[in-house]
N, C-alpha and C. Protein backbone atom coordinates (compact mmCIF):
# COMPACT_ATOMS: atom_id res chain seq x y z
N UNK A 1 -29.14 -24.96 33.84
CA UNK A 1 -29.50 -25.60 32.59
C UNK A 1 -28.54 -26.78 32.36
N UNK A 2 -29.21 -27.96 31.93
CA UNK A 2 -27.82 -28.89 32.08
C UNK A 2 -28.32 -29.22 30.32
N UNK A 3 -26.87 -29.50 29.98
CA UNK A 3 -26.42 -29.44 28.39
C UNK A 3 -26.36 -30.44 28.07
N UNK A 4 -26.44 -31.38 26.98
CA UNK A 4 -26.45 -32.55 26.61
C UNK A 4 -25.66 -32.73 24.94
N UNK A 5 -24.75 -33.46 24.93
CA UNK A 5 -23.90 -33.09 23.56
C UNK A 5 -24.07 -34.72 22.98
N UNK A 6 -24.60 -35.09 21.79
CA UNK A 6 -24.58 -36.06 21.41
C UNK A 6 -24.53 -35.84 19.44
N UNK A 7 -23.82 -36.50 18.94
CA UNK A 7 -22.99 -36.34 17.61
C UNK A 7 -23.99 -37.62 17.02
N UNK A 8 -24.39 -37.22 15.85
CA UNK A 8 -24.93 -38.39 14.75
C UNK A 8 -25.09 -38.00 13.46
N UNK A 9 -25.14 -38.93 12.64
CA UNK A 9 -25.57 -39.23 11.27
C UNK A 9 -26.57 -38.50 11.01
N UNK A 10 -26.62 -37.62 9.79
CA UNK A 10 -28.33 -37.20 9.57
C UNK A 10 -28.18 -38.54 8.14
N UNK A 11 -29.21 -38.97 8.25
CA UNK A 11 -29.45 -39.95 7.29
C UNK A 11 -31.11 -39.55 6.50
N UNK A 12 -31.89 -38.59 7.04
CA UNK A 12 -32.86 -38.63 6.32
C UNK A 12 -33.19 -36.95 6.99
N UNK A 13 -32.99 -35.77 6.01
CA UNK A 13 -32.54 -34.73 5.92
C UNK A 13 -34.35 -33.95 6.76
N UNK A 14 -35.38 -34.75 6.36
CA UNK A 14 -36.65 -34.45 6.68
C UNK A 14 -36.95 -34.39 8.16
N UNK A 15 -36.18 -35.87 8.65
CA UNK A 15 -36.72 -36.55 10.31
C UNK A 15 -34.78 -36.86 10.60
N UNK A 16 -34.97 -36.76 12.02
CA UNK A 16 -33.89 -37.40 12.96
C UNK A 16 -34.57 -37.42 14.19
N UNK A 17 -34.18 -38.83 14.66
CA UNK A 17 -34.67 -39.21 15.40
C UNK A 17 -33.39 -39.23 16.87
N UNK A 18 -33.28 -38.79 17.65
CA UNK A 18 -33.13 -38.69 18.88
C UNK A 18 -33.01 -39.69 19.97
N UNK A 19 -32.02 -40.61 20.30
CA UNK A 19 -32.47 -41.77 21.28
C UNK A 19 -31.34 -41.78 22.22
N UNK A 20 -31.86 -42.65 23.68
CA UNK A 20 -31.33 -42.84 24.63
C UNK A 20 -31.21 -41.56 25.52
N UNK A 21 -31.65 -40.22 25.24
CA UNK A 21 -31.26 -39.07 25.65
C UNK A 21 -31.25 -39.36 27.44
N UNK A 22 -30.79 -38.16 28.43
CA UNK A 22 -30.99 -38.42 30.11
C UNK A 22 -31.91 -37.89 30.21
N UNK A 23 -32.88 -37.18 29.95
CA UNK A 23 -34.23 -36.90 29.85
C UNK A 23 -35.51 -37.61 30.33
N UNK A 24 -35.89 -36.67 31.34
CA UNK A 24 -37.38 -37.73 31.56
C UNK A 24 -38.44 -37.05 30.87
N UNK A 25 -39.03 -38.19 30.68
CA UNK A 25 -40.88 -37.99 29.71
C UNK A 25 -40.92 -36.70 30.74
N UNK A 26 -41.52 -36.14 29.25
CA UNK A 26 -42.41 -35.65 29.78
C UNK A 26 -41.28 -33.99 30.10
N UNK A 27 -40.53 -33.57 29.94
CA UNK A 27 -39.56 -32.95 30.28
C UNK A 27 -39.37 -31.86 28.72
N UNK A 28 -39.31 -30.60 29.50
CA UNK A 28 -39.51 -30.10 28.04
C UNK A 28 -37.86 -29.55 27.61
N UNK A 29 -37.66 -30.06 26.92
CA UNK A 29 -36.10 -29.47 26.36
C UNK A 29 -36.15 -28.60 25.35
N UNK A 30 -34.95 -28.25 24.93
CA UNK A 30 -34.27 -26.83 23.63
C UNK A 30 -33.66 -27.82 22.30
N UNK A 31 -33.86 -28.05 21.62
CA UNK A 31 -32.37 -29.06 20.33
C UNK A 31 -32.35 -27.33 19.66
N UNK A 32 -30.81 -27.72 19.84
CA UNK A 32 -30.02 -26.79 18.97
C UNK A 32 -28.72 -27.84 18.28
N UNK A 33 -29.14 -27.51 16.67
CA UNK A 33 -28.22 -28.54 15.84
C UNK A 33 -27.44 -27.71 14.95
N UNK A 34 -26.36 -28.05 15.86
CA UNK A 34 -25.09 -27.23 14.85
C UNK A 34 -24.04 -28.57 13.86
N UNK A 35 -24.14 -27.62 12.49
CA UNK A 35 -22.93 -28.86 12.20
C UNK A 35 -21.95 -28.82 12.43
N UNK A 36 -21.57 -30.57 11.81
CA UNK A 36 -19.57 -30.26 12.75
C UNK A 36 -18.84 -29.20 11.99
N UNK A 37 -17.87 -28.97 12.78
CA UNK A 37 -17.12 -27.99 12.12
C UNK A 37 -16.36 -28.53 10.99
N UNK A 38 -15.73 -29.83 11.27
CA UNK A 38 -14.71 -30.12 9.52
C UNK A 38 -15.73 -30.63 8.95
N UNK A 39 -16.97 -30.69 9.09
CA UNK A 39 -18.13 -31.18 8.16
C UNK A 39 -18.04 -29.90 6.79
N UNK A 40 -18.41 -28.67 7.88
CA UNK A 40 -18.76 -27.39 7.67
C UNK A 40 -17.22 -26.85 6.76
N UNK A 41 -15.94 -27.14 7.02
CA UNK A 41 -14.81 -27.05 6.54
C UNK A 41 -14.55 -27.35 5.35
N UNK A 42 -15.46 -28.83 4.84
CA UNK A 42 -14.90 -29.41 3.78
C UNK A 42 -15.82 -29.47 3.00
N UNK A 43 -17.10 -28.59 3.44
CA UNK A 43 -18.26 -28.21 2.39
C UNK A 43 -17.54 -26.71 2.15
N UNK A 44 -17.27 -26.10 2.66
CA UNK A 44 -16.72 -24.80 2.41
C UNK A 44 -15.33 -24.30 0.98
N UNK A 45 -14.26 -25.58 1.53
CA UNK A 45 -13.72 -26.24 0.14
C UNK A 45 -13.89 -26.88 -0.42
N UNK A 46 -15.12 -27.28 -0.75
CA UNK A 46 -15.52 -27.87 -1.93
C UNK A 46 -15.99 -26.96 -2.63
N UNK A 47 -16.43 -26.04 -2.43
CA UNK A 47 -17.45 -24.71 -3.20
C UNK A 47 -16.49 -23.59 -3.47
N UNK A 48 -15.34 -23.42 -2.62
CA UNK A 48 -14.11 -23.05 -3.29
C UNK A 48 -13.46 -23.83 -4.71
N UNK A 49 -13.33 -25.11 -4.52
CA UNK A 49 -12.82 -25.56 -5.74
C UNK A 49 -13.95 -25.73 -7.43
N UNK A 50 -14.85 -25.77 -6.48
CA UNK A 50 -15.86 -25.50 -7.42
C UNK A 50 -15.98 -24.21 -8.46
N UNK A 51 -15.80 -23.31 -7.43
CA UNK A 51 -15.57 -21.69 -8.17
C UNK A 51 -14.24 -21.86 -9.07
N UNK A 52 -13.18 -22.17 -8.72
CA UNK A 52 -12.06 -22.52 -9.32
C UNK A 52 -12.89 -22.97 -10.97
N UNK A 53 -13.19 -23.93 -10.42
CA UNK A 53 -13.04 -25.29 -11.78
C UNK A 53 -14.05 -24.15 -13.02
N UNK A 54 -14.95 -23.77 -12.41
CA UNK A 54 -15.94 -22.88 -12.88
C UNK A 54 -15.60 -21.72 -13.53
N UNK A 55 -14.38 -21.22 -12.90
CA UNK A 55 -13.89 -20.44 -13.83
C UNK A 55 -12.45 -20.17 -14.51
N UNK A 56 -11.88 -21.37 -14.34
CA UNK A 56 -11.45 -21.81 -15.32
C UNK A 56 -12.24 -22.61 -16.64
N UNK A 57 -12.93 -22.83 -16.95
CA UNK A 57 -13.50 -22.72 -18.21
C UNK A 57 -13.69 -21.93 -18.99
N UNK A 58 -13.13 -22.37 -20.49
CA UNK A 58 -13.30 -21.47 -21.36
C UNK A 58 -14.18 -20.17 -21.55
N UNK A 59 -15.31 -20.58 -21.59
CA UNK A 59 -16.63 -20.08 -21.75
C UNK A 59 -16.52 -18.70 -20.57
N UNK A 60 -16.14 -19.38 -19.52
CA UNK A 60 -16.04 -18.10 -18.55
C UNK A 60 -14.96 -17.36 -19.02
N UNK A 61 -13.57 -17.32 -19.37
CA UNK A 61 -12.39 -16.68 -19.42
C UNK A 61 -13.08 -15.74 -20.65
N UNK A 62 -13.84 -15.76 -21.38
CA UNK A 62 -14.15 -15.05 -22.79
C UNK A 62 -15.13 -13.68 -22.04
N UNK A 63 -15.90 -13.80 -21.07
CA UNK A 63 -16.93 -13.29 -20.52
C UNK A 63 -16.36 -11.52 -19.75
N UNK A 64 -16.73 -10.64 -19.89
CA UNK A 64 -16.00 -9.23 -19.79
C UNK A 64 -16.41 -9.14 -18.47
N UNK A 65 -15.79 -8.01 -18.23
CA UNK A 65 -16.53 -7.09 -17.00
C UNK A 65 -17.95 -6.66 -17.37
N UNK A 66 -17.74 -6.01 -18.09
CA UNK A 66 -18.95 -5.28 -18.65
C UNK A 66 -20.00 -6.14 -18.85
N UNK A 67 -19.92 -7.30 -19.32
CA UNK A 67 -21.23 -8.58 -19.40
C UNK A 67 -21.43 -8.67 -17.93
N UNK A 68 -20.62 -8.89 -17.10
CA UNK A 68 -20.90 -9.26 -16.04
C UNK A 68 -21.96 -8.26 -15.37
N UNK A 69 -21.43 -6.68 -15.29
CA UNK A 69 -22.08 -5.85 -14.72
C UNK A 69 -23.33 -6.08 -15.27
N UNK A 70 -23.60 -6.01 -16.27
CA UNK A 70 -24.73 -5.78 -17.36
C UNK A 70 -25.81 -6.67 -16.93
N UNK A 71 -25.08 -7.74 -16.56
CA UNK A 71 -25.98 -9.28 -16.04
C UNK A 71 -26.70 -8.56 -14.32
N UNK A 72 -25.82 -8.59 -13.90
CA UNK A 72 -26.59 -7.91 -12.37
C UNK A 72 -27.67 -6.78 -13.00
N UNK A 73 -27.03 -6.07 -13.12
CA UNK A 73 -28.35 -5.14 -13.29
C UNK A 73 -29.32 -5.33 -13.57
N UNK A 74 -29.25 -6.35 -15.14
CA UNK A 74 -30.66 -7.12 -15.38
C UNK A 74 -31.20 -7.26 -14.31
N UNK A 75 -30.38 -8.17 -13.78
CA UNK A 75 -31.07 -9.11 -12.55
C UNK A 75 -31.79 -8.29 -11.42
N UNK A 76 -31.10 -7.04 -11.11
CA UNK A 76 -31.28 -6.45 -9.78
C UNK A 76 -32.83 -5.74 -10.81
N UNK A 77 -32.92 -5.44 -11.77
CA UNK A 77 -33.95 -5.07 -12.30
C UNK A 77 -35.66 -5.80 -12.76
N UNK A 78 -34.84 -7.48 -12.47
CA UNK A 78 -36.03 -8.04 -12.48
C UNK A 78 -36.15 -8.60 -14.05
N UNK A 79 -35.17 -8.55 -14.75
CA UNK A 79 -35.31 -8.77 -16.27
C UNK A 79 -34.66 -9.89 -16.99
């Protein structure tokens, strides 16, 4: 199996387009699209600091255990 590693821009989340590959017409290949890893790193802390910022707010610090539980259950109940 010969592997082919080529790095780009997604610029339009729907279509990417693919060029110059060593590939001949007509040739049936595999795409497997992994993201980069410090792509994947610095979406990961961002949603960490996010949780942060999120709960540090007031509104959250007032909020119990017990609301909290109370809230899942709704939820896991469909309500």
């Amino acid at each position: 199996m010969l592997a082919y590693r080529k790095k780009i821009k997604i610029d339009d989340p729907k279509r990417t387009i693919l060029t110059d590959l060593p590939f001949r017409a007509g040739a049936v290949v595999e795409v497997l699209v992994i993201e980069d890893e410090e792509e994947r790193r610095a979406r990961i802390e961002e949603f960490k600091q996010l949780l942060k910022d999120t709960q540090a707010l007031p509104q959250a610090q007032a909020i119990t255990e017990a609301e909290i539980a109370a809230e899942i259950t709704a939820h896991r109940e469909g309500r």
